[in-house]
PDB file of N, CA and C in Angstrom:
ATOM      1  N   UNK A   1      62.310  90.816 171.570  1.00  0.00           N
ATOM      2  CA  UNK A   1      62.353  90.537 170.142  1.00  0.00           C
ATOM      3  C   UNK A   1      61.884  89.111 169.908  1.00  0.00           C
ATOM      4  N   UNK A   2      60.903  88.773 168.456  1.00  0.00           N
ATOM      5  CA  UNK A   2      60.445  87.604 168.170  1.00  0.00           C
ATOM      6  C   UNK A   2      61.153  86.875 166.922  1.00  0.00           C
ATOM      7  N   UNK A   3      62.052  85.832 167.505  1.00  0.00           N
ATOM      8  CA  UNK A   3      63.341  85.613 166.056  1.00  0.00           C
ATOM      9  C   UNK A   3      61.670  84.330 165.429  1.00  0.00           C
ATOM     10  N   UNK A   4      62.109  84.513 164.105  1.00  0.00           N
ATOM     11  CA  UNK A   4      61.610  83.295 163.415  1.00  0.00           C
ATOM     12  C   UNK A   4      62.812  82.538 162.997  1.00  0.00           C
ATOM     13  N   UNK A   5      62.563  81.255 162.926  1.00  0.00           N
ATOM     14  CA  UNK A   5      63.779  80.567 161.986  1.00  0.00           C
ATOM     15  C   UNK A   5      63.462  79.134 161.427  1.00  0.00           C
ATOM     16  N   UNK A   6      64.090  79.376 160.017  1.00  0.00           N
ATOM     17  CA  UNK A   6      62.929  77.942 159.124  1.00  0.00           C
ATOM     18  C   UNK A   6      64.574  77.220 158.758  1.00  0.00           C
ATOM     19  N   UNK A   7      64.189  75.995 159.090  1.00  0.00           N
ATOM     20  CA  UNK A   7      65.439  75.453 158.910  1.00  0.00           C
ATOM     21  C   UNK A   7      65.226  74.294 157.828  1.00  0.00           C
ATOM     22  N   UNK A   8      65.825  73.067 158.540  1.00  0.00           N
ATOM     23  CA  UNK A   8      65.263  71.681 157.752  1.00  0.00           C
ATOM     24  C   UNK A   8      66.356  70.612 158.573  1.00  0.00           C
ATOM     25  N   UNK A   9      66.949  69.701 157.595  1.00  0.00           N
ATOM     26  CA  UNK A   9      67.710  68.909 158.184  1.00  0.00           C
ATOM     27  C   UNK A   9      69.096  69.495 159.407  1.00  0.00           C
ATOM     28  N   UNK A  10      69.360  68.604 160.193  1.00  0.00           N
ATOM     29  CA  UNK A  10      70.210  69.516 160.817  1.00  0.00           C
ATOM     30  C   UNK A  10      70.120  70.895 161.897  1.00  0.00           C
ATOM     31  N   UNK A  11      69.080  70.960 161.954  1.00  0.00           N
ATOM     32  CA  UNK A  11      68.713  71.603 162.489  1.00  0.00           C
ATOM     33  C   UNK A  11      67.360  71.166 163.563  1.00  0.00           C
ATOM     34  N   UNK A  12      67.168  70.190 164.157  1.00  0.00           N
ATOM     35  CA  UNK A  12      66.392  69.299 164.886  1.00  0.00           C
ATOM     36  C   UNK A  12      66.857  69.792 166.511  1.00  0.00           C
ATOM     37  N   UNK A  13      67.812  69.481 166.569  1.00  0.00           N
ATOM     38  CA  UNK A  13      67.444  70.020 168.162  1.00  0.00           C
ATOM     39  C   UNK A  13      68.146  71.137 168.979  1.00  0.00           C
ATOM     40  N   UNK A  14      67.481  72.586 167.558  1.00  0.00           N
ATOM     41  CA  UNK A  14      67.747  73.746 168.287  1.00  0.00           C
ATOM     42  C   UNK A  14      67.368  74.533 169.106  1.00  0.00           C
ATOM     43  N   UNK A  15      66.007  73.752 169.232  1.00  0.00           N
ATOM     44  CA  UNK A  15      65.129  74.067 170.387  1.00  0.00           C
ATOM     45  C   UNK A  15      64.559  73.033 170.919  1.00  0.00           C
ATOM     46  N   UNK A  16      65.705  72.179 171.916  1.00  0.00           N
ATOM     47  CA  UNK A  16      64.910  70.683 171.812  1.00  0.00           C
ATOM     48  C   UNK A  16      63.961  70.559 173.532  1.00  0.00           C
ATOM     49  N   UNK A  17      64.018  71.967 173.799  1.00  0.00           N
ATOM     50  CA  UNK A  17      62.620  71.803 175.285  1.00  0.00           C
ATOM     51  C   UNK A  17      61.669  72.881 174.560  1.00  0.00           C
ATOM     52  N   UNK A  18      61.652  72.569 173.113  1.00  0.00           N
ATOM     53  CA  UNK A  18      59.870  73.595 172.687  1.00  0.00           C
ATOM     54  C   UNK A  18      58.977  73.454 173.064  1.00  0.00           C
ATOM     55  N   UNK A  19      57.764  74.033 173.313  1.00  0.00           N
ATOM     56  CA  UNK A  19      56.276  73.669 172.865  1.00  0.00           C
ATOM     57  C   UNK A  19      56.494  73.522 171.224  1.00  0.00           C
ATOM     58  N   UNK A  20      55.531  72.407 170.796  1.00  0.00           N
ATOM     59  CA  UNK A  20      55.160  72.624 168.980  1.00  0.00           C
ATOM     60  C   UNK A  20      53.729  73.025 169.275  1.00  0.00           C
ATOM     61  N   UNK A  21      53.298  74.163 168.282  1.00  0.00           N
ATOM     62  CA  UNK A  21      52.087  73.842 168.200  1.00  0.00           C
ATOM     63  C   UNK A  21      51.693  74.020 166.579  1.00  0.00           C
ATOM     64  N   UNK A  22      50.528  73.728 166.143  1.00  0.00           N
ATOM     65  CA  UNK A  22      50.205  73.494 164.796  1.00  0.00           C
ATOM     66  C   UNK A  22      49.501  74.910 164.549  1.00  0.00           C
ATOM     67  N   UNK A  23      49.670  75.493 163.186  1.00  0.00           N
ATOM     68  CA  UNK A  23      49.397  76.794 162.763  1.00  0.00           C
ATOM     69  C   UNK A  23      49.304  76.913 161.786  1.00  0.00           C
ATOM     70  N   UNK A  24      47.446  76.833 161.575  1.00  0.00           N
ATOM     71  CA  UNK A  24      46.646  77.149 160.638  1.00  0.00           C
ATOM     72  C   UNK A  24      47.022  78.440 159.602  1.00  0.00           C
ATOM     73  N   UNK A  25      47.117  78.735 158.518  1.00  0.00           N
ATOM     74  CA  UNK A  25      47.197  79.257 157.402  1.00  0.00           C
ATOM     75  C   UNK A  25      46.303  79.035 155.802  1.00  0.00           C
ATOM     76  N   UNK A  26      46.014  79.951 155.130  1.00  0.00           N
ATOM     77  CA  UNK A  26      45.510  79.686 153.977  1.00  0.00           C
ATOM     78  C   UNK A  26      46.395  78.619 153.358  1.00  0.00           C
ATOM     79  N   UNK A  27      47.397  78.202 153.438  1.00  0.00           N
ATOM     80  CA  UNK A  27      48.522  77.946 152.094  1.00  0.00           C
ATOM     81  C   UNK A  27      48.478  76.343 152.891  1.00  0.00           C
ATOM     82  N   UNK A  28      48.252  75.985 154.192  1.00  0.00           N
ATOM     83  CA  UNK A  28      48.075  74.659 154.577  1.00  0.00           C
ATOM     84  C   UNK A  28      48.958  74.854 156.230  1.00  0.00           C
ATOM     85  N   UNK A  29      48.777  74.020 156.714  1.00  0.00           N
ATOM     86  CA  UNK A  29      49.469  74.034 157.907  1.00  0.00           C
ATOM     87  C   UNK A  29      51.007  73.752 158.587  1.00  0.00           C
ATOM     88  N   UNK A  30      50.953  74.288 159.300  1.00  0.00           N
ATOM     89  CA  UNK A  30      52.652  74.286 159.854  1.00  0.00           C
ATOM     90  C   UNK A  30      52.949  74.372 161.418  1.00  0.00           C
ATOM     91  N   UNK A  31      54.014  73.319 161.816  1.00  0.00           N
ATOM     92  CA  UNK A  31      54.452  72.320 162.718  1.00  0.00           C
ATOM     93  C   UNK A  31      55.241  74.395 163.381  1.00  0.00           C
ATOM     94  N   UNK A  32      55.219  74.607 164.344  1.00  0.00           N
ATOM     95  CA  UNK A  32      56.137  75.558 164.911  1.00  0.00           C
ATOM     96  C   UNK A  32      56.500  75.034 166.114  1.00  0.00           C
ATOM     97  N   UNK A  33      57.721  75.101 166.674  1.00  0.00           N
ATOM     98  CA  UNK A  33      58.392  75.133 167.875  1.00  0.00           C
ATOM     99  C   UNK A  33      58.253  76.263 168.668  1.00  0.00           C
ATOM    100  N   UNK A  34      57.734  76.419 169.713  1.00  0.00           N
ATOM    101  CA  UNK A  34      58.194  78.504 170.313  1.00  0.00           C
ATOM    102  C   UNK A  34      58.956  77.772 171.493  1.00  0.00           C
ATOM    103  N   UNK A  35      60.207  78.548 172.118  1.00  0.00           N
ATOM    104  CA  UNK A  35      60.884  78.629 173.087  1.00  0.00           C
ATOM    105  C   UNK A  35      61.404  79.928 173.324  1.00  0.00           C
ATOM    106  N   UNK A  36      62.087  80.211 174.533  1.00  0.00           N
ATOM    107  CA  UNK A  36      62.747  81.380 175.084  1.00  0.00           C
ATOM    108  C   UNK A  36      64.046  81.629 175.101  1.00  0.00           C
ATOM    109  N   UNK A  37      64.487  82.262 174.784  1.00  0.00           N
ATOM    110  CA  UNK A  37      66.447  81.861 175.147  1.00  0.00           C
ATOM    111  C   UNK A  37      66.768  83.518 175.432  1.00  0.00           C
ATOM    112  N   UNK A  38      67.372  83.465 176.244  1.00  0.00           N
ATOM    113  CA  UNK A  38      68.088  84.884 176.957  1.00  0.00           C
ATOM    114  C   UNK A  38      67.013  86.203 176.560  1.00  0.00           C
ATOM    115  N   UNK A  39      65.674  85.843 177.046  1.00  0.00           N
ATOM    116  CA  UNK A  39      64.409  86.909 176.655  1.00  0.00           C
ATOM    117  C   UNK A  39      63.605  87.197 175.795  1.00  0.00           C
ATOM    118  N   UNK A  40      64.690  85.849 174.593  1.00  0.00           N
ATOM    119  CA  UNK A  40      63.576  86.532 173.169  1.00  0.00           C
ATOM    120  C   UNK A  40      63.036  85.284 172.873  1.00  0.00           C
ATOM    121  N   UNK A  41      61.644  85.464 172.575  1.00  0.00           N
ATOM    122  CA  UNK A  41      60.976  84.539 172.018  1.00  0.00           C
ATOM    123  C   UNK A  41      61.151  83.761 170.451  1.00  0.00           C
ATOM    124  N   UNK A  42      61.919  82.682 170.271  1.00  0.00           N
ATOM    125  CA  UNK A  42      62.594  81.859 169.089  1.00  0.00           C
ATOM    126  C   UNK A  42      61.364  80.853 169.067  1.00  0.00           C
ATOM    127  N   UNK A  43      60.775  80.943 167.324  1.00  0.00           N
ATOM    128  CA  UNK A  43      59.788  80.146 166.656  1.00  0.00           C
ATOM    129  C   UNK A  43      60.828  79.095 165.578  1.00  0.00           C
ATOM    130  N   UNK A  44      60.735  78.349 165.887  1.00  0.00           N
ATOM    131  CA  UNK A  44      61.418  77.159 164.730  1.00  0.00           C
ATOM    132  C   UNK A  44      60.261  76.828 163.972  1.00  0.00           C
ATOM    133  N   UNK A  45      60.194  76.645 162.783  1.00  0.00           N
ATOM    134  CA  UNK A  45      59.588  76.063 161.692  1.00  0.00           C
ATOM    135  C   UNK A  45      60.576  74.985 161.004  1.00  0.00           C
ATOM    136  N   UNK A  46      60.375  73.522 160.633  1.00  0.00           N
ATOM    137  CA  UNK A  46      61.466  72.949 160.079  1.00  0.00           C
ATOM    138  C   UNK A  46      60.525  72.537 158.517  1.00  0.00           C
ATOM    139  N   UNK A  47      61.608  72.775 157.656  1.00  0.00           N
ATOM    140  CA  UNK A  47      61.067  72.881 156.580  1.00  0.00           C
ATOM    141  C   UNK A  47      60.655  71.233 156.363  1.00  0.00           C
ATOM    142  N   UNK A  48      60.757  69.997 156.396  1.00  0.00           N
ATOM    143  CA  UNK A  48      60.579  69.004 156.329  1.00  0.00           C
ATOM    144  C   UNK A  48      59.723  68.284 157.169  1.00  0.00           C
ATOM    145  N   UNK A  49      58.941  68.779 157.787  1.00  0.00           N
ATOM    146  CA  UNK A  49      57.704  68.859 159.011  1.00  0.00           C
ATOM    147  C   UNK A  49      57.752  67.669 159.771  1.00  0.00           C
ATOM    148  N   UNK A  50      56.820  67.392 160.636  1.00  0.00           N
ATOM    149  CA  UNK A  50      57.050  66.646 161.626  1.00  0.00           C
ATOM    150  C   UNK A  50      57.772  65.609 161.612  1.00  0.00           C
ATOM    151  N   UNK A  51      58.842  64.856 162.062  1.00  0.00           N
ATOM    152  CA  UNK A  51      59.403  63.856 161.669  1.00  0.00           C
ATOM    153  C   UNK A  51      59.977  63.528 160.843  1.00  0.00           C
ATOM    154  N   UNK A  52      60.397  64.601 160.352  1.00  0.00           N
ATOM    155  CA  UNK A  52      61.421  64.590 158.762  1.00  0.00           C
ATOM    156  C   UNK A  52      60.431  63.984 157.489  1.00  0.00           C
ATOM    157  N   UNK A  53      59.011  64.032 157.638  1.00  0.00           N
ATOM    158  CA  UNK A  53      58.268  63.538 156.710  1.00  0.00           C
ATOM    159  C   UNK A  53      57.870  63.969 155.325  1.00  0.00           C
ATOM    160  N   UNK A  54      58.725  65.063 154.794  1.00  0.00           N
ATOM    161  CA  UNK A  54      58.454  65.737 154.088  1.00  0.00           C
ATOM    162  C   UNK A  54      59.828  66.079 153.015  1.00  0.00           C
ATOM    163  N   UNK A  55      59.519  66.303 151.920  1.00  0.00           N
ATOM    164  CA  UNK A  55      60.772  66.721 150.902  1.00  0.00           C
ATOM    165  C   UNK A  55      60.246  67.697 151.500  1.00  0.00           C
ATOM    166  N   UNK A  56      61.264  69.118 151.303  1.00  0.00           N
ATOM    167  CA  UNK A  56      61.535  70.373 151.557  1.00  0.00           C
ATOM    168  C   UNK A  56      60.386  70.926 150.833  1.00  0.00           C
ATOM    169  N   UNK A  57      60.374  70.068 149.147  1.00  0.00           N
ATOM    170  CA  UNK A  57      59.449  71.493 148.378  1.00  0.00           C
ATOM    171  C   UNK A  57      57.968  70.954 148.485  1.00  0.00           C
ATOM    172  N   UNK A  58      57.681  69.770 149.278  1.00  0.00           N
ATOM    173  CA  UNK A  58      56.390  69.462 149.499  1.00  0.00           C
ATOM    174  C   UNK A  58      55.597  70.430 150.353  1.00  0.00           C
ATOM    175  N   UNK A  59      56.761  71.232 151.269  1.00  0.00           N
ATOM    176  CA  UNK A  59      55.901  72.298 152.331  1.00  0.00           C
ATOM    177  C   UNK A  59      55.534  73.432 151.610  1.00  0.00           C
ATOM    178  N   UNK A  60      54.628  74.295 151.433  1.00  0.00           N
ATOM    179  CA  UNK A  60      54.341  75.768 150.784  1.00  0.00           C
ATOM    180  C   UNK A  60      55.084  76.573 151.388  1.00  0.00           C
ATOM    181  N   UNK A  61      55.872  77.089 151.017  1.00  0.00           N
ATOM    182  CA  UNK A  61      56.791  78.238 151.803  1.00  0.00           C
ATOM    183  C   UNK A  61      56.167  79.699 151.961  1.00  0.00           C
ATOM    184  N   UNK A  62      54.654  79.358 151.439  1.00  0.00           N
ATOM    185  CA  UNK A  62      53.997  80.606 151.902  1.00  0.00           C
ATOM    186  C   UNK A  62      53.329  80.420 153.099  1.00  0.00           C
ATOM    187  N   UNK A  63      52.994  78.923 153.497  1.00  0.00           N
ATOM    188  CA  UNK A  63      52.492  78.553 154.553  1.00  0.00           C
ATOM    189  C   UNK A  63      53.729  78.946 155.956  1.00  0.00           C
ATOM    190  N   UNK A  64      54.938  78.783 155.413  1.00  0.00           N
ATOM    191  CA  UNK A  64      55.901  78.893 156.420  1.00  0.00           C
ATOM    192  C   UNK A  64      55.731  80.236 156.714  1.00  0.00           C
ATOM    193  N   UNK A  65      56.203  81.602 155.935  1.00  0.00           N
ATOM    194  CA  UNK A  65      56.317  82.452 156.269  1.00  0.00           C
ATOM    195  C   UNK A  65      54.773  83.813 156.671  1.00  0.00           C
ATOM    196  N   UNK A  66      52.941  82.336 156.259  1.00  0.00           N
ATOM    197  CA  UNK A  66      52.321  83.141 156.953  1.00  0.00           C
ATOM    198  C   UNK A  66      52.508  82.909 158.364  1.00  0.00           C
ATOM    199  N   UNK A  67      52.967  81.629 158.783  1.00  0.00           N
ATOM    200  CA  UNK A  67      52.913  80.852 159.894  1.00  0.00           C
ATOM    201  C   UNK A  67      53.351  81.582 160.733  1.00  0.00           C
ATOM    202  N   UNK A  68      54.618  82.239 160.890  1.00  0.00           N
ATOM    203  CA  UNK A  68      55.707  82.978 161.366  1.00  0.00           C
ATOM    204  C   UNK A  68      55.053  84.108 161.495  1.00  0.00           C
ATOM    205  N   UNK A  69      54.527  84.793 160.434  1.00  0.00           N
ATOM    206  CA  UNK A  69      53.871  86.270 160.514  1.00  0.00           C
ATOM    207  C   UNK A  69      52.826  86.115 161.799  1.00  0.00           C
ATOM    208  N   UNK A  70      51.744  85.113 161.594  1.00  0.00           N
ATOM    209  CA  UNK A  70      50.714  84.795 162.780  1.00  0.00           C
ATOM    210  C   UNK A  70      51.305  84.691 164.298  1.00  0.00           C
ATOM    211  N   UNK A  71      52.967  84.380 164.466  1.00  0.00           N
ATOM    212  CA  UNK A  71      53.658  84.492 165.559  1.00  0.00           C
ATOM    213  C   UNK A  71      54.149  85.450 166.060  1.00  0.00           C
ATOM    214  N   UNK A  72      53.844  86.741 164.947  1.00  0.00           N
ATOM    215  CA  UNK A  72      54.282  88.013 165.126  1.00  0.00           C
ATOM    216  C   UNK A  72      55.758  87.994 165.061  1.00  0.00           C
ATOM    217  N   UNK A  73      56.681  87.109 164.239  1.00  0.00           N
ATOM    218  CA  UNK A  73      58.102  87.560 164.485  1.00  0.00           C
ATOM    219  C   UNK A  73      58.215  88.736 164.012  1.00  0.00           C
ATOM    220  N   UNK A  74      59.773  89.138 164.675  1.00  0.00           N
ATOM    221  CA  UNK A  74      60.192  90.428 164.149  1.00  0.00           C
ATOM    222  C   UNK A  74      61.117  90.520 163.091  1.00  0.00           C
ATOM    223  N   UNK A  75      61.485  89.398 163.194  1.00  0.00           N
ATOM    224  CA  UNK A  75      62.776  89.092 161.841  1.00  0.00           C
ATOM    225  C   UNK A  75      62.591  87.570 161.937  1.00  0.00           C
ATOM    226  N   UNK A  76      62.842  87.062 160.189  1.00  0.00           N
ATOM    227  CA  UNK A  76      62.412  85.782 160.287  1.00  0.00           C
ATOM    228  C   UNK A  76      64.055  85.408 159.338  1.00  0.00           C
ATOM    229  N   UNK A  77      64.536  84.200 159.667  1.00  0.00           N
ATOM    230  CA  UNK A  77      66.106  83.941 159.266  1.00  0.00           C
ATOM    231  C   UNK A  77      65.553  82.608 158.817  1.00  0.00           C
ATOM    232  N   UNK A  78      66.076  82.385 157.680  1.00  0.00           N
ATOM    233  CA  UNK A  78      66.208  80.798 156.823  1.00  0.00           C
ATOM    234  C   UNK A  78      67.449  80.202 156.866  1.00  0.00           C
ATOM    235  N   UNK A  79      67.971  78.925 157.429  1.00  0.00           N
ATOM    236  CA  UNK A  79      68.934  78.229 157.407  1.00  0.00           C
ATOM    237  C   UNK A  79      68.738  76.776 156.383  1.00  0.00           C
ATOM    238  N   UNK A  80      69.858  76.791 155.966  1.00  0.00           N
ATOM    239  CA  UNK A  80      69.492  75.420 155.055  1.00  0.00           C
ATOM    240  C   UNK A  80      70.959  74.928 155.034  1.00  0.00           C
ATOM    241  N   UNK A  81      71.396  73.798 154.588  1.00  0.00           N
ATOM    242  CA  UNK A  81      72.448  73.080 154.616  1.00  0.00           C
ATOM    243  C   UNK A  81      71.512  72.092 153.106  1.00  0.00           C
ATOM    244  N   UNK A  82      73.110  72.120 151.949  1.00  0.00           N
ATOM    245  CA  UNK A  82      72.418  71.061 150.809  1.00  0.00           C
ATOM    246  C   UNK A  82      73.633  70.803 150.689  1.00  0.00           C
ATOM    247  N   UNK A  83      73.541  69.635 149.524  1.00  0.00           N
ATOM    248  CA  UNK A  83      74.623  69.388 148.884  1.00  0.00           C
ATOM    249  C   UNK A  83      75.096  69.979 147.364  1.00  0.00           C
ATOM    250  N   UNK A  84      76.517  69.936 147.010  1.00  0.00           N
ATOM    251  CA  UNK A  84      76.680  70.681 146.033  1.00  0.00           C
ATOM    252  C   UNK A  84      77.471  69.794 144.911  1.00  0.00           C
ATOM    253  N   UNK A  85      77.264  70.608 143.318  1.00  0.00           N
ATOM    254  CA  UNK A  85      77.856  70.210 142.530  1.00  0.00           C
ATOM    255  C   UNK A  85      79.127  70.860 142.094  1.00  0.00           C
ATOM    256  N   UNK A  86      79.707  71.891 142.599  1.00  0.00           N
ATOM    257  CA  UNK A  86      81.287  72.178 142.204  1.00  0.00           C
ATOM    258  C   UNK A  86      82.320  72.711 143.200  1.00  0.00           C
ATOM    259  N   UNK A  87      83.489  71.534 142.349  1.00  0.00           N
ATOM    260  CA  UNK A  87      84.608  71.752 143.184  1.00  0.00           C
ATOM    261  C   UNK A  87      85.249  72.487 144.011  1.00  0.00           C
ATOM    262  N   UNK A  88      84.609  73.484 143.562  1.00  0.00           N
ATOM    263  CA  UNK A  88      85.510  74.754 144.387  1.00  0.00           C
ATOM    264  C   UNK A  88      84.738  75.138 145.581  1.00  0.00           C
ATOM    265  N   UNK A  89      83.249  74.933 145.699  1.00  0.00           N
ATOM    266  CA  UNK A  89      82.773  75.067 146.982  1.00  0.00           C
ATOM    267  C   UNK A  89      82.811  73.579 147.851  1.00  0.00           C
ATOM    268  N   UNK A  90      83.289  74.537 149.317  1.00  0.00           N
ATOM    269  CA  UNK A  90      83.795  73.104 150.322  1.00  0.00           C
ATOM    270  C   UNK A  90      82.648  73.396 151.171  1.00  0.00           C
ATOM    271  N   UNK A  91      82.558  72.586 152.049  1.00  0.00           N
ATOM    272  CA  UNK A  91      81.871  72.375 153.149  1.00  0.00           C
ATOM    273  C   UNK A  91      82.136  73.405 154.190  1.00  0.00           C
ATOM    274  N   UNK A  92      80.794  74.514 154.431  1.00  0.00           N
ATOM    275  CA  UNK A  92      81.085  75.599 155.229  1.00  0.00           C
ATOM    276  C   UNK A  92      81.191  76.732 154.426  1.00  0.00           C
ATOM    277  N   UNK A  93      81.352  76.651 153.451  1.00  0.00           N
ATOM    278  CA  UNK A  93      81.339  78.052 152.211  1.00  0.00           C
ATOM    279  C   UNK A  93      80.354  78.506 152.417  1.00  0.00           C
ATOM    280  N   UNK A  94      80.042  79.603 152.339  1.00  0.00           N
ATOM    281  CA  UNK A  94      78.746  80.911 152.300  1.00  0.00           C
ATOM    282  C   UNK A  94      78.574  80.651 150.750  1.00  0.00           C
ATOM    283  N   UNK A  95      77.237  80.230 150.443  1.00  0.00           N
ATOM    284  CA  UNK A  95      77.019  80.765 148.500  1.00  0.00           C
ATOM    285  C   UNK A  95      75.635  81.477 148.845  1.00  0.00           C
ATOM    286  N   UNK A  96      75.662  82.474 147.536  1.00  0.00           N
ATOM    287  CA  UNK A  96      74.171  83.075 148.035  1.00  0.00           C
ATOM    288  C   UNK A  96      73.978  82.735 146.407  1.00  0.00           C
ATOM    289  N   UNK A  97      72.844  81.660 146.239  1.00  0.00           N
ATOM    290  CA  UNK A  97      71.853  81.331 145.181  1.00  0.00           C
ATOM    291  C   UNK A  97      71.526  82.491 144.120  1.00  0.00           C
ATOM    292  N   UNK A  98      71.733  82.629 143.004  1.00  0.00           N
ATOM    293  CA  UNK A  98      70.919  83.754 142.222  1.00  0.00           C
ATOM    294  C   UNK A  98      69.507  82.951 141.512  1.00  0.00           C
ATOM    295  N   UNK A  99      69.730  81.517 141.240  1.00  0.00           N
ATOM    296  CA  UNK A  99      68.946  81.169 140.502  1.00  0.00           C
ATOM    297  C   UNK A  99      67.983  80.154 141.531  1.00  0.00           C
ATOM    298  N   UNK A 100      67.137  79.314 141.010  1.00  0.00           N
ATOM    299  CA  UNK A 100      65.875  79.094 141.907  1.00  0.00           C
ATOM    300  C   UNK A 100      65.305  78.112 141.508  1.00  0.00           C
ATOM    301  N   UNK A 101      65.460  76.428 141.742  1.00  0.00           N
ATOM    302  CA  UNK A 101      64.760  75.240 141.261  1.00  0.00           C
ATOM    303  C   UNK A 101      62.970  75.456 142.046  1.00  0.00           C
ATOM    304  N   UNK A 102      62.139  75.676 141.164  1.00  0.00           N
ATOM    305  CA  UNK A 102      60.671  75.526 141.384  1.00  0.00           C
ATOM    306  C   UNK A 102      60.281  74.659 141.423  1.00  0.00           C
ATOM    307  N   UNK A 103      60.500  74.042 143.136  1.00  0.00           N
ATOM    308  CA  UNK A 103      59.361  72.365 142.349  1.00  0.00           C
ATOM    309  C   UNK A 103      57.735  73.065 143.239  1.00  0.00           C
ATOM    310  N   UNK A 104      57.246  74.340 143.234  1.00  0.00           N
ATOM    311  CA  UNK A 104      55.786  74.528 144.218  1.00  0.00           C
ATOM    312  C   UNK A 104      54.859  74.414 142.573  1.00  0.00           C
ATOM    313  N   UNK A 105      55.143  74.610 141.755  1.00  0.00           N
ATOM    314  CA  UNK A 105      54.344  74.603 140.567  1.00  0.00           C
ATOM    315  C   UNK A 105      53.953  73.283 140.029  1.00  0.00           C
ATOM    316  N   UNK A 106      54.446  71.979 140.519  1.00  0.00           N
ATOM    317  CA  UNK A 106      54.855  70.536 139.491  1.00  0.00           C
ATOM    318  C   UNK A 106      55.200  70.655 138.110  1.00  0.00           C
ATOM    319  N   UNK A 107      56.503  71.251 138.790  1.00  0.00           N
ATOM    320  CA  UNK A 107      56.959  71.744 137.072  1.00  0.00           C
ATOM    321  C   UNK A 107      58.428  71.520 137.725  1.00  0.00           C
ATOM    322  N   UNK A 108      59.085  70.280 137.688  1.00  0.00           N
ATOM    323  CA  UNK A 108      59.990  69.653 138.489  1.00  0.00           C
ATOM    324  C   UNK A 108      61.409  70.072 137.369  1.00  0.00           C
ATOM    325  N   UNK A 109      62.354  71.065 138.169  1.00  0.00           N
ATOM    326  CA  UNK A 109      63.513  71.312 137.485  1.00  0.00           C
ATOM    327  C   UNK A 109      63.399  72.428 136.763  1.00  0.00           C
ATOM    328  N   UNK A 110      62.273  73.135 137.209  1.00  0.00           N
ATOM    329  CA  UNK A 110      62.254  74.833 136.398  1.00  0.00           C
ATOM    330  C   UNK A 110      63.019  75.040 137.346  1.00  0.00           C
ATOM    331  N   UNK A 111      63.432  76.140 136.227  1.00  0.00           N
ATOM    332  CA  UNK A 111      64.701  76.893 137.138  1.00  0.00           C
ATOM    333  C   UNK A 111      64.621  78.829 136.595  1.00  0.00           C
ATOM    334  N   UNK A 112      64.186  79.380 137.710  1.00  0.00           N
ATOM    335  CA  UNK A 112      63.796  80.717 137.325  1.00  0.00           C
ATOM    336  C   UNK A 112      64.916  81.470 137.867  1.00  0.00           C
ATOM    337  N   UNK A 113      66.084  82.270 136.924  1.00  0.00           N
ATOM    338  CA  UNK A 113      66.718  83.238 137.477  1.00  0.00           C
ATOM    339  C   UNK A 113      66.092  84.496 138.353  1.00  0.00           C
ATOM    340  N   UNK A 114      66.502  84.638 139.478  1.00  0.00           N
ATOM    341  CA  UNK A 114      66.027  86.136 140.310  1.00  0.00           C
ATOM    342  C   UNK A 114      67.038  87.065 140.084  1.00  0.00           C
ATOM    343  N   UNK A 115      66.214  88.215 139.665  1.00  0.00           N
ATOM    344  CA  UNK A 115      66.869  89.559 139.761  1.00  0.00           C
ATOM    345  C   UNK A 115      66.993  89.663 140.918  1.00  0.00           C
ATOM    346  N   UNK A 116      67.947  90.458 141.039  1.00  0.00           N
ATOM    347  CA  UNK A 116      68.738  90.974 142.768  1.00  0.00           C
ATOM    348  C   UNK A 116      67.640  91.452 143.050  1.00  0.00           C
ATOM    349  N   UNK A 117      67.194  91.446 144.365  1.00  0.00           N
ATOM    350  CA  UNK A 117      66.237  91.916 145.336  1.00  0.00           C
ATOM    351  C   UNK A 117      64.668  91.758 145.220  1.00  0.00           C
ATOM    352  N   UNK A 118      64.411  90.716 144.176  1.00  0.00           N
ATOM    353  CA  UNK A 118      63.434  90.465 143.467  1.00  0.00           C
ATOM    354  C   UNK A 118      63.207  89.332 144.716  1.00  0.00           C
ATOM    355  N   UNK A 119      61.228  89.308 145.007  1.00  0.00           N
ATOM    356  CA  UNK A 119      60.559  88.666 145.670  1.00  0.00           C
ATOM    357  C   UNK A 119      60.523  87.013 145.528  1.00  0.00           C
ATOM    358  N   UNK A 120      61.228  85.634 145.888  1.00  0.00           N
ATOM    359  CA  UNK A 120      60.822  84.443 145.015  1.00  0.00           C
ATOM    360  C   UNK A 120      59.533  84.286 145.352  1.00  0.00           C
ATOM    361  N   UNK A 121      58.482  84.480 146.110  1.00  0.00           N
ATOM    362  CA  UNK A 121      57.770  84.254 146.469  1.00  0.00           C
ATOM    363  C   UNK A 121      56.410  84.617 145.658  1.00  0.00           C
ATOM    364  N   UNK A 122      56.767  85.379 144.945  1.00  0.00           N
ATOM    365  CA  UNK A 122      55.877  86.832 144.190  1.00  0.00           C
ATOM    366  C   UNK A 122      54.721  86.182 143.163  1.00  0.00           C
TER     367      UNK A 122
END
C-alpha cells in the first residue's frame, strides 16, 4: 500500500531518513518525502514547503494532491494542527470544519460554506 500524507507544521520529522524529491505538476511544484515503514511506501508532502517557507495557502492544494496522485498513492490523509477561537475546544479535540477560509483566489477571508460531501477543491 502507497499512504500519502500532507501535513504542515509539526509534522517535520515524520519521515526524518526520506529521500525528497521535487514533483512537477500543472498547478506548480511540490517538495515530497518517500520512505518505507513496515512495507508500505509513505509520501510526505508538507504543506509549508521546503523549510517552513511558505504560508499554508501560498501552496496550490491542487498541486499537492496532483503531486501525490503522480506517486500513485492509494489513500492520501491530511493532518493539520491550528489554532482556535472558542472556549470549549481544548487542545487535542477532533473538529471537523464545515466552513472554508479561501485565501487560493486573493480574495483574503472568503469564507465558503461546504455542503456535506461536497468537493473544496471543485
Amino acid at each position: 500500500m502507497r499512504i500519502g500524507i500532507v501535513g504542515g507544521t509539526g509534522f517535520y520529522d515524520l519521515l526524518p531518513d526520506a529521500d525528497v524529491v521535487q514533483v512537477e505538476t500543472p498547478f506548480g511544484a511540490v517538495h515530497v518525502s518517500a520512505a518505507t515503514r513496515n512495507g508500505r511506501s509513505i509520501f510526505f508532502a508538507n504543506r509549508h514547503g521546503v523549510g517552513h517557507a511558505l504560508p499554508p495557502h501560498a501552496q496550490d492544494p491542487r498541486a499537492v494532491v496532483d503531486a501525490m496522485a503522480r506517486c500513485r498513492v492509494d489513500v492520501l490523509l491530511s493532518l493539520l494542527n491550528v489554532g482556535g477561537l472558542r472556549p470549549g475546544v481544548s487542545a487535542g479535540d477532533l473538529v471537523v470544519p464545515h466552513d472554508l477560509v479561501d485565501h487560493r483566489r486573493d480574495l483574503a477571508n472568503r469564507i465558503r460554506h461546504l455542503p456535506h460531501g461536497l468537493d473544496a477543491l471543485g
